[in-house]
Protein backbone atom coordinates (compact mmCIF):
# COMPACT_ATOMS: atom_id res chain seq x y z
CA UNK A 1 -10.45 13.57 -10.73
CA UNK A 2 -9.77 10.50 -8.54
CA UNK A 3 -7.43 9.15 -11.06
CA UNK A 4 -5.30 12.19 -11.46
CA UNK A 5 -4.94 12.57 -7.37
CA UNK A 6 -4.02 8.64 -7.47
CA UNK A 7 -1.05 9.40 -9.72
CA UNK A 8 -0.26 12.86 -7.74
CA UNK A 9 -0.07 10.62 -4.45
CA UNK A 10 1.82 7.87 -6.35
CA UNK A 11 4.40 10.51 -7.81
CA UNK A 12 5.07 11.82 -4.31
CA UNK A 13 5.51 8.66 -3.12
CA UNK A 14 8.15 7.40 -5.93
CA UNK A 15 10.31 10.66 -4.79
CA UNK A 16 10.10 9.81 -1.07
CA UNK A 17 11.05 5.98 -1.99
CA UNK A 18 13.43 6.47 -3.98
CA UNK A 19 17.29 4.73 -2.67
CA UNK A 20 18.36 7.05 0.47
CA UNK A 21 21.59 7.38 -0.85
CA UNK A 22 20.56 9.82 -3.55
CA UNK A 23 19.49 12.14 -1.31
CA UNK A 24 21.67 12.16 1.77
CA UNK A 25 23.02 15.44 2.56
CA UNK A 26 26.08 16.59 4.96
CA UNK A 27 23.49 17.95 7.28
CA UNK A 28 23.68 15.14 9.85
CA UNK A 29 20.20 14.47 10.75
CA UNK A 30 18.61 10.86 9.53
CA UNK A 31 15.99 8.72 10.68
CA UNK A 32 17.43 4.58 10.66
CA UNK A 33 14.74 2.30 10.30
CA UNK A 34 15.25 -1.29 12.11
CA UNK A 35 13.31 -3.86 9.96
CA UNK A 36 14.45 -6.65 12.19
CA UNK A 37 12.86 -4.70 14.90
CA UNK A 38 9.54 -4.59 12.77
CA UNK A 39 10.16 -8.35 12.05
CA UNK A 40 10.27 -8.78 15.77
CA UNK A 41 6.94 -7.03 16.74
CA UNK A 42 5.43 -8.94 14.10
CA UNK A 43 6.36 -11.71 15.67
CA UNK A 44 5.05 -10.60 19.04
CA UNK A 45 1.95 -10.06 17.41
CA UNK A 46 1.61 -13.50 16.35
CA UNK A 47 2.29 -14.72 19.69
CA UNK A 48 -0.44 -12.80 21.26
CA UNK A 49 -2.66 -13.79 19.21
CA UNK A 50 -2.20 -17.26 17.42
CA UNK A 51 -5.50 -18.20 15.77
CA UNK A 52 -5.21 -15.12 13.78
CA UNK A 53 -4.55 -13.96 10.63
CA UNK A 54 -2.83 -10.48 10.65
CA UNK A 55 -3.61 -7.41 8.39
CA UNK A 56 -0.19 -5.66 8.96
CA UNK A 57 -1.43 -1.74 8.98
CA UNK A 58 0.88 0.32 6.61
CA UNK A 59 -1.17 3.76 5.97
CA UNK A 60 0.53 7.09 5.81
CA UNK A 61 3.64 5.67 4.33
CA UNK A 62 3.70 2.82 7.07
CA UNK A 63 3.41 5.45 10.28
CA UNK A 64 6.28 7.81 8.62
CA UNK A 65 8.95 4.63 8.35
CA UNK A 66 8.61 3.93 4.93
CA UNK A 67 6.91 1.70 2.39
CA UNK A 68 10.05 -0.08 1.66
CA UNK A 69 11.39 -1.21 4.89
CA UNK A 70 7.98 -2.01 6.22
CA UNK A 71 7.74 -4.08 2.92
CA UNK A 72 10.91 -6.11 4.16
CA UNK A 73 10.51 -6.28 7.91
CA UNK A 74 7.09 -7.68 7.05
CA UNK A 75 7.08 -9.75 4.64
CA UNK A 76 5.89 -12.65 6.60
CA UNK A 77 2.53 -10.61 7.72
CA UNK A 78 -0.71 -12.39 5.90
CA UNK A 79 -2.11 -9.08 4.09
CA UNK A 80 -1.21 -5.28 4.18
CA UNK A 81 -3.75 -2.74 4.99
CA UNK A 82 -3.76 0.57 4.00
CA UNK A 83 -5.58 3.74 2.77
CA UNK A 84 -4.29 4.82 -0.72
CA UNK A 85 -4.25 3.08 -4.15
CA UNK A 86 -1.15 4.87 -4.72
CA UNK A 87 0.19 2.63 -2.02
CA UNK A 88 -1.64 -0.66 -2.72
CA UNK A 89 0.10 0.11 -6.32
CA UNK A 90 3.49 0.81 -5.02
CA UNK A 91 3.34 -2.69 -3.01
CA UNK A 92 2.46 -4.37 -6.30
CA UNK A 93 5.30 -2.83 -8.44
CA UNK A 94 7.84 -4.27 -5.12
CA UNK A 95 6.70 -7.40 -5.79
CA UNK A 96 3.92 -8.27 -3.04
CA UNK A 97 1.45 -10.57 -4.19
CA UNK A 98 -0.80 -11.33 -0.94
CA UNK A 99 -3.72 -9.43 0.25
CA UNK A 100 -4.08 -5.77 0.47
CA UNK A 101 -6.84 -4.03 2.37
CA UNK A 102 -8.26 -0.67 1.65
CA UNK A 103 -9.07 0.28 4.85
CA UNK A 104 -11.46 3.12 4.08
CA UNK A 105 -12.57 1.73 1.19
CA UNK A 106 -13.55 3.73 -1.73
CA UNK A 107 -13.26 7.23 -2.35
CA UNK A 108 -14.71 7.84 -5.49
CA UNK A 109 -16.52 5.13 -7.80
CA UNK A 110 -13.49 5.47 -10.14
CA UNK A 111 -11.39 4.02 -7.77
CA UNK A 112 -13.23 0.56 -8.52
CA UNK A 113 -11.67 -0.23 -11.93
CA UNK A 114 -7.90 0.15 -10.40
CA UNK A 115 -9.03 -0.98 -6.88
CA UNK A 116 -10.23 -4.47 -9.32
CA UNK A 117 -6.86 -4.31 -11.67
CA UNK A 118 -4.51 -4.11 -8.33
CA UNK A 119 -6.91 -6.95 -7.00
CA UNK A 120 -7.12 -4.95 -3.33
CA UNK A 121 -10.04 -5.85 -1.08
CA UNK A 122 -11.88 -3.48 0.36
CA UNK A 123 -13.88 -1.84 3.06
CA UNK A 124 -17.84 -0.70 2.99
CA UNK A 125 -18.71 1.37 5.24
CA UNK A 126 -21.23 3.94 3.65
CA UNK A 127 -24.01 3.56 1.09
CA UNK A 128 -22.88 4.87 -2.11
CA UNK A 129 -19.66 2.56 -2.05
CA UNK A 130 -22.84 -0.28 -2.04
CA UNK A 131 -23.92 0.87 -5.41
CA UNK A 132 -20.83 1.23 -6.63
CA UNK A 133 -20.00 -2.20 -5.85
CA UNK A 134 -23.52 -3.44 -7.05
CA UNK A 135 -22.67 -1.39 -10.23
CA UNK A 136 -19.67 -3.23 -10.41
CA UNK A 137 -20.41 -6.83 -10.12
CA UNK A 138 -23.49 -6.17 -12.72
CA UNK A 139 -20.84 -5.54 -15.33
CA UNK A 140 -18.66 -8.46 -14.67
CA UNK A 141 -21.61 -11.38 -13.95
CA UNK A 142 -20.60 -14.54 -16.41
CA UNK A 143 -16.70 -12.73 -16.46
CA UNK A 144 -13.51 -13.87 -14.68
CA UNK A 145 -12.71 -10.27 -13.84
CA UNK A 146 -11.35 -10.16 -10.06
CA UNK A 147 -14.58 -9.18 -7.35
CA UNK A 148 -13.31 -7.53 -4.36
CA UNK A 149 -13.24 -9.55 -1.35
CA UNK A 150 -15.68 -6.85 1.04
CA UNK A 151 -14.97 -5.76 5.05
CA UNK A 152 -18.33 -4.60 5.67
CA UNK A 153 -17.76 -2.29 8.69
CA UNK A 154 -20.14 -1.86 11.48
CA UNK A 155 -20.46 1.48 13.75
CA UNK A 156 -20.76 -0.32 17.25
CA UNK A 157 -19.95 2.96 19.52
CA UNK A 158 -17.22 4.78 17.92
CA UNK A 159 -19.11 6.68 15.56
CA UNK A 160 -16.75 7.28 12.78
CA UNK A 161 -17.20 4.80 10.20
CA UNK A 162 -19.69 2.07 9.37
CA UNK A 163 -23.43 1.35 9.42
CA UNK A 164 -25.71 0.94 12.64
CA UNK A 165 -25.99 -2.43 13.62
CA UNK A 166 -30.13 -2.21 12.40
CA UNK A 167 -28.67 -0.96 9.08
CA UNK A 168 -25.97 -3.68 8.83
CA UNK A 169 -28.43 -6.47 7.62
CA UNK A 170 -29.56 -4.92 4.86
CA UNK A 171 -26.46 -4.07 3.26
CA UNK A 172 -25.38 -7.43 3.93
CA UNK A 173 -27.82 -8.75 2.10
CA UNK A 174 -27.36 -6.57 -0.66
CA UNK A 175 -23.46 -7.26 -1.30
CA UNK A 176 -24.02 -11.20 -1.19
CA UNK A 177 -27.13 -10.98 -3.32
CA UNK A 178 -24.18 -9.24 -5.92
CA UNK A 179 -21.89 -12.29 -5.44
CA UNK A 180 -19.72 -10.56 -3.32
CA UNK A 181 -17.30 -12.73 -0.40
CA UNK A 182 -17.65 -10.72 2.81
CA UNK A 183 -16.05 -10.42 5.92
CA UNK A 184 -17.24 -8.58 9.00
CA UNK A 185 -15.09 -5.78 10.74
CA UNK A 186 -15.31 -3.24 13.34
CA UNK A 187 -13.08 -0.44 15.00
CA UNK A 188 -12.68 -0.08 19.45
CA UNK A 189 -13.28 3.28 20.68
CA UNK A 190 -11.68 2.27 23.88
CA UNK A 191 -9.24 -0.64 23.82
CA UNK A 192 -6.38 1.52 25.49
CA UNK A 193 -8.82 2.75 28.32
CA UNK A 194 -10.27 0.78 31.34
CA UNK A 195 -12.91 2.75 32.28
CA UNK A 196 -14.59 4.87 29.53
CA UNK A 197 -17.68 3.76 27.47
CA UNK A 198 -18.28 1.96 24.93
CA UNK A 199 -16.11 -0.78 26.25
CA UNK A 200 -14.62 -3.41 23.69
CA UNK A 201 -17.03 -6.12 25.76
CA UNK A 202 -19.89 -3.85 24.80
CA UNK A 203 -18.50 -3.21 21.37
CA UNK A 204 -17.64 -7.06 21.00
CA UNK A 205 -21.51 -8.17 22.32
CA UNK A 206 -23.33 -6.01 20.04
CA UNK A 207 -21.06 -6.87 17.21
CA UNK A 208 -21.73 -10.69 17.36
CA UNK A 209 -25.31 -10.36 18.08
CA UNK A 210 -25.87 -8.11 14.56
CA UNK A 211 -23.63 -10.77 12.36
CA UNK A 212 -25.06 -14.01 14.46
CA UNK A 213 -25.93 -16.21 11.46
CA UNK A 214 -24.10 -15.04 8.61
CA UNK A 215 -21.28 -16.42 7.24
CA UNK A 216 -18.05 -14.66 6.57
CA UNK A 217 -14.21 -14.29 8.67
CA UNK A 218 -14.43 -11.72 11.37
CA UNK A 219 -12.15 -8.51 11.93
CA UNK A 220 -11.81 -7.07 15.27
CA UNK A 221 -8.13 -6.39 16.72
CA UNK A 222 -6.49 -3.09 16.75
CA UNK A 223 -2.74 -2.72 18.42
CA UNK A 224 -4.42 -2.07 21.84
CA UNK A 225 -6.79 -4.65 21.54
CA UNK A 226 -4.11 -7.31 20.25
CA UNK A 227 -1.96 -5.88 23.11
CA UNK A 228 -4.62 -5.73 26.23
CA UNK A 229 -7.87 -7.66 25.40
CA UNK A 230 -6.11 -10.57 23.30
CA UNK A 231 -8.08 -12.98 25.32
CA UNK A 232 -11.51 -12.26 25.15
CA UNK A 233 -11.49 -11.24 21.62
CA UNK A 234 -12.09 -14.08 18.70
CA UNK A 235 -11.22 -12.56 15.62
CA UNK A 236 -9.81 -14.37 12.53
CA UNK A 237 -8.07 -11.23 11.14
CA UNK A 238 -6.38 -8.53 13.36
CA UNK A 239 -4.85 -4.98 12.51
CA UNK A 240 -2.14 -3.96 14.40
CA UNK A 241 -0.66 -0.77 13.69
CA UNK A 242 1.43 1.19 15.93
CA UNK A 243 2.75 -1.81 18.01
CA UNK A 244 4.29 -3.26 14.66
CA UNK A 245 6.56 0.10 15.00
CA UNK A 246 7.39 -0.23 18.51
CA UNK A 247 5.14 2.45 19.95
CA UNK A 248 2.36 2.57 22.32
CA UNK A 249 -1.33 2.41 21.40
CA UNK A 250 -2.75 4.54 24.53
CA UNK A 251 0.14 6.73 24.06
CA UNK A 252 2.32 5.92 27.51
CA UNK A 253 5.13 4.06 27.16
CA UNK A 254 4.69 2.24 30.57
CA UNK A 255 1.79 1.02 28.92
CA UNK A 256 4.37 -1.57 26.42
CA UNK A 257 7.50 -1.79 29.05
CA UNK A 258 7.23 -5.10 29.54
CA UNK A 259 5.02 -5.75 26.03
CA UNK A 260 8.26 -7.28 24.90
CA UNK A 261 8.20 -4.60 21.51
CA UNK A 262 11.23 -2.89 19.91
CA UNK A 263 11.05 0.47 18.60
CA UNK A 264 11.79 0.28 14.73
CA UNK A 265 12.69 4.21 14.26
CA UNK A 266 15.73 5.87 15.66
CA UNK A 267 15.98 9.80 15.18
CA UNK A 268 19.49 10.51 15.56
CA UNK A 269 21.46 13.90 14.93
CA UNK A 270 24.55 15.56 16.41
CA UNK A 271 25.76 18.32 18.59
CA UNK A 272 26.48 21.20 15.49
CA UNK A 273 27.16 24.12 17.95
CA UNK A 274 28.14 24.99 21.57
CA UNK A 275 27.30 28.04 23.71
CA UNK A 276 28.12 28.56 27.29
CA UNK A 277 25.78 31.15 28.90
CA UNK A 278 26.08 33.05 31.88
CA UNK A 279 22.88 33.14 34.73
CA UNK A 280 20.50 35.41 33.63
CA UNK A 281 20.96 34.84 30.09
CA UNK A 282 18.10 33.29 27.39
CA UNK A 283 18.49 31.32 24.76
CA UNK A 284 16.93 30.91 21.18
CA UNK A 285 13.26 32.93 19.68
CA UNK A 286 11.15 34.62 22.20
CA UNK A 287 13.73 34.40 25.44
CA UNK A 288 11.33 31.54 26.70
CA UNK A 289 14.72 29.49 28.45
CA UNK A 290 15.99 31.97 30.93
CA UNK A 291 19.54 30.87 32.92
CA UNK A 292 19.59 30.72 36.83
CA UNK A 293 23.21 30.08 36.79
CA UNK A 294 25.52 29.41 34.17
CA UNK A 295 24.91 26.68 31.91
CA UNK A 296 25.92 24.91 28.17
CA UNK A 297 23.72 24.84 25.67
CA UNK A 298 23.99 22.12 23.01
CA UNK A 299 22.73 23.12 19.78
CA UNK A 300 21.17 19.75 17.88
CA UNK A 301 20.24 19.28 13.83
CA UNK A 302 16.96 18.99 14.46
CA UNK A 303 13.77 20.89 14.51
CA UNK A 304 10.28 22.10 13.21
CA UNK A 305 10.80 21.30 9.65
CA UNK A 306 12.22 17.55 10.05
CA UNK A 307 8.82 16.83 12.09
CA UNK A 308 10.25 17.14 15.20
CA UNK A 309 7.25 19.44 17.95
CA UNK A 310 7.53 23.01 17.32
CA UNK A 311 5.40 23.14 20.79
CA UNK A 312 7.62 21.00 22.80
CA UNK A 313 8.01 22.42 26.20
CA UNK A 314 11.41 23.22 28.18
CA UNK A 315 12.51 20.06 29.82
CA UNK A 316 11.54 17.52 26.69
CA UNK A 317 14.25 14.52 27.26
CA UNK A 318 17.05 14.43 24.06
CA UNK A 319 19.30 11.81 24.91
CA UNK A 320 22.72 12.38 24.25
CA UNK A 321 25.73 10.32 24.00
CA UNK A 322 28.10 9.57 26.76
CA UNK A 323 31.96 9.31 26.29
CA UNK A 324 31.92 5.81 24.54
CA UNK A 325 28.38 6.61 21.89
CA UNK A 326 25.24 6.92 22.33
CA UNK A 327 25.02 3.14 24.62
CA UNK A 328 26.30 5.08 27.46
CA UNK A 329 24.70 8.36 26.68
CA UNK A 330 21.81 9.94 28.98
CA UNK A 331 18.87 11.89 28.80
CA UNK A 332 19.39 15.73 28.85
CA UNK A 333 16.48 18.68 28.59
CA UNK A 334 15.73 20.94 26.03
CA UNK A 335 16.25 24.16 26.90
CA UNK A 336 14.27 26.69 24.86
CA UNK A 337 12.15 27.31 21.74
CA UNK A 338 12.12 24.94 19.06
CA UNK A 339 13.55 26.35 15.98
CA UNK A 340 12.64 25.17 12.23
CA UNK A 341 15.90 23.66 12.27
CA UNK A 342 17.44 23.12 15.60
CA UNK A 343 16.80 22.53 19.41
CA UNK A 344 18.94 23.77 21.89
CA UNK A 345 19.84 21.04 24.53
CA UNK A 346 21.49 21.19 28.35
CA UNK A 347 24.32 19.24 28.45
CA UNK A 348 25.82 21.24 31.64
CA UNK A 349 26.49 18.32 33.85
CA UNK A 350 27.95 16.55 30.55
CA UNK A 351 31.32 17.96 29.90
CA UNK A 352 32.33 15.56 27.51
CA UNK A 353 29.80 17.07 24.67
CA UNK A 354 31.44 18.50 21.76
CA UNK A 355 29.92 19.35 18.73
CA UNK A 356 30.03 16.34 16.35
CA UNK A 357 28.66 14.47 19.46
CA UNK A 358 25.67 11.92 18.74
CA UNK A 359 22.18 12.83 19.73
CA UNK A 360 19.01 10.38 19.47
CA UNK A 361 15.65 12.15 19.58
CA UNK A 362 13.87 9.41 19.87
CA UNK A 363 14.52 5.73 19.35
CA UNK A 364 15.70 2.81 20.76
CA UNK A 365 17.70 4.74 23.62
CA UNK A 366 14.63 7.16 24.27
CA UNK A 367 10.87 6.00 23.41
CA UNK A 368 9.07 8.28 20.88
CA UNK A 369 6.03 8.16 23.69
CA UNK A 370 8.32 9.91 26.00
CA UNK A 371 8.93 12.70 23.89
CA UNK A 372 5.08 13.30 22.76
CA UNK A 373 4.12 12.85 25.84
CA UNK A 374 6.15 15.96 27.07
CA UNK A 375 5.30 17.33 24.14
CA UNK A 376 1.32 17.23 24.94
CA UNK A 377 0.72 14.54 21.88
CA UNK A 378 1.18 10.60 20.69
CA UNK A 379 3.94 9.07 19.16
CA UNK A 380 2.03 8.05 16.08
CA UNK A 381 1.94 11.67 15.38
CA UNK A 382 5.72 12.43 15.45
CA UNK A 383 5.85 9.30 13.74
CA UNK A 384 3.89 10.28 10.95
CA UNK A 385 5.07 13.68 10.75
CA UNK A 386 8.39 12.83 10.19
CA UNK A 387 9.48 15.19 7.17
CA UNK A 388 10.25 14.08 3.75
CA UNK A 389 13.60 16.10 3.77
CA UNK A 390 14.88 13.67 6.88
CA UNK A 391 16.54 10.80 5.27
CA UNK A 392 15.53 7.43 5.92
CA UNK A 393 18.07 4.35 6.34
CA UNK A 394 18.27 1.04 6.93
């Protein structure tokens, strides 16, 4: 069953990689992907924190950007981490030969044989992946068959994944009684928050205290953690995610203003339609956007189906391009329900808007935190929702 979902995944991945250019349409939304801009974060990454190695985080199709481009703008990362062998295979067939991380580990003990051909390390963080693994190395002992390199995960205070820190001995013991290489790794509940428990101090004290004496490298450092908490926290591998895309961990872009990042995805459409409305008028499903005084309404390329909020209030920025492109362009307000495939847009106090005129929904000009957060969620999620159907360039 596994190995028929892992070629499912793998299929719909081919389609959604395949060159952009086969599948551009006239409709005149696309999403242009900066890999310098990823190259850049990477960078920053390194900078924060020198004495690491970095697991660049790539899962759900690296964050809705693309295997491809992420593949390019980070080449120079130490190891990809991700959550499908469908993707660990994909990197393979592009030519990566470093380190890949399954982050979750295994799913299913068929997994193991391609997990071993694709030579991925992996994750443990419940008991039957154990025998599985133990299962594993008892039919390779006195072979040169490739052994996983294991990230044995311990639950510290997030309670999600990974064994208590009285169960994490054991299972140690276990794995390197098997001949297994293992590295130590936990996950921060709180690394974007100041003042909620378990803090990453608490997290980081009972984390060392559990491993004290065993050998093995040491994982610790999500993007918030890399970000905020770079200095109190020793860890020879970090796994940024999010930052390496330009977006904030905690959410709020004022949290990276000055983090010195550069968002890597630009959303960009144009003005397709024009209405001017009289006060007292409504515009689009359900009458929600009713006129005071007259106004013009932009309508934008853009909505529900290409990922874009369907519950995105009235007032959500769009920015939209001033007389010269979209460098001089400003931020307007939608204005009324989003559609499945277009927003309508108040450009009343811009009278230069015609239709063909350039729109960014989020970008480089307007941060993807600033839309979700109007839109009551996170800029990873728009990320990752992006829809197949938007192209991607780069």
């Amino acid at each position: 069953m596994c190995k028929n979902l892992v070629s499912f995944v793998q299929f719909s991945y081919e389609l959604s990689l395949k060159h952009e250019s086969e599948y551009f349409l006239s409709r005149p939304i696309y999403a242009h992907i900066n890999s310098d801009a990823m190259r850049h974060n990477l960078e920053r990454v390194r900078e924060l924190v020198p004495g690491s190695k970095v697991w660049s985080v790539v899962k759900a199709n690296a964050y809705g950007h693309g295997l491809i481009p992420a593949l390019e703008g980070l080449k120079t990362t130490d190891g990809f981490a991700l959550l499908d062998l469908a993707e660990a295979k994909l990197l393979r067939e592009m030519g990566w030969q470093g380190p890949i991380l399954l982050l979750e580990g295994l799913f299913c003990q068929e997994d193991i044989f391609l997990l071993s051909d694709l030579h991925c390390d992996c994750v443990v963080h419940h008991i039957d992946q154990v025998d599985w693994l133990e299962a594993l190395s008892e039919g390779k002992r006195g072979s040169s068959s490739y052994l996983p390199k294991i990230y044995l995960k311990m639950n510290t205070g997030m309670n999600r994944l990974g064994f208590k820190p009285n169960e994490y001995r054991e299972v140690y013991h276990r794995l390197h009684s098997s001949g297994y290489v293992i590295s130590h790794m936990t996950h921060f509940a709180n690394a974007d928050y100041i003042d909620r428990r378990p803090s990453v101090d608490e997290q980081s004290e009972l984390f060392h205290q559990a491993i004290e004496g065993f050998a093995g490298e040491r994982s610790l450092a999500n993007s918030a953690a890399v970000l905020w908490h770079h200095h109190m926290i020793f860890s020879d591998w970090v796994r940024p995610g999010i930052m390496l895309y330009g977006a904030s961990p905690s959410g709020k872009y004022e949290d990276i203003q000055h983090a010195n990042l550069q968002a890597v995805m630009a959303l960009n459409s144009k003005i397709i339609g024009i209405q001017h409305l009289d006060a007292h008028e409504s515009v689009g499903y359900g009458s929600r956007y009713r006129t005071d005084v007259p106004i013009r309404i932009g309508i934008v390329a853009c909505g529900y189906a290409d990922g874009y909020p369907r519950h995105a209030p009235d007032g959500t920025p769009v920015w939209v391009a001033g007389p010269t492109g979209l460098k001089d362009g400003k931020v307007c307000r939608m204005a009324g329900q989003v559609s499945m495939d277009m927003i309508t847009v108040d450009i009343t106090d811009m009278p230069h808007v015609d239709v063909g005129t350039d729109v960014q929904l989020w970008g480089n000009f307007l941060p993807v935190d600033e839309v979700a957060q109007s839109a009551g969620t996170i800029g990873y999620e728009l990320l990752c929702a992006l829809a197949p159907r938007v192209p991607r360039t780069s």
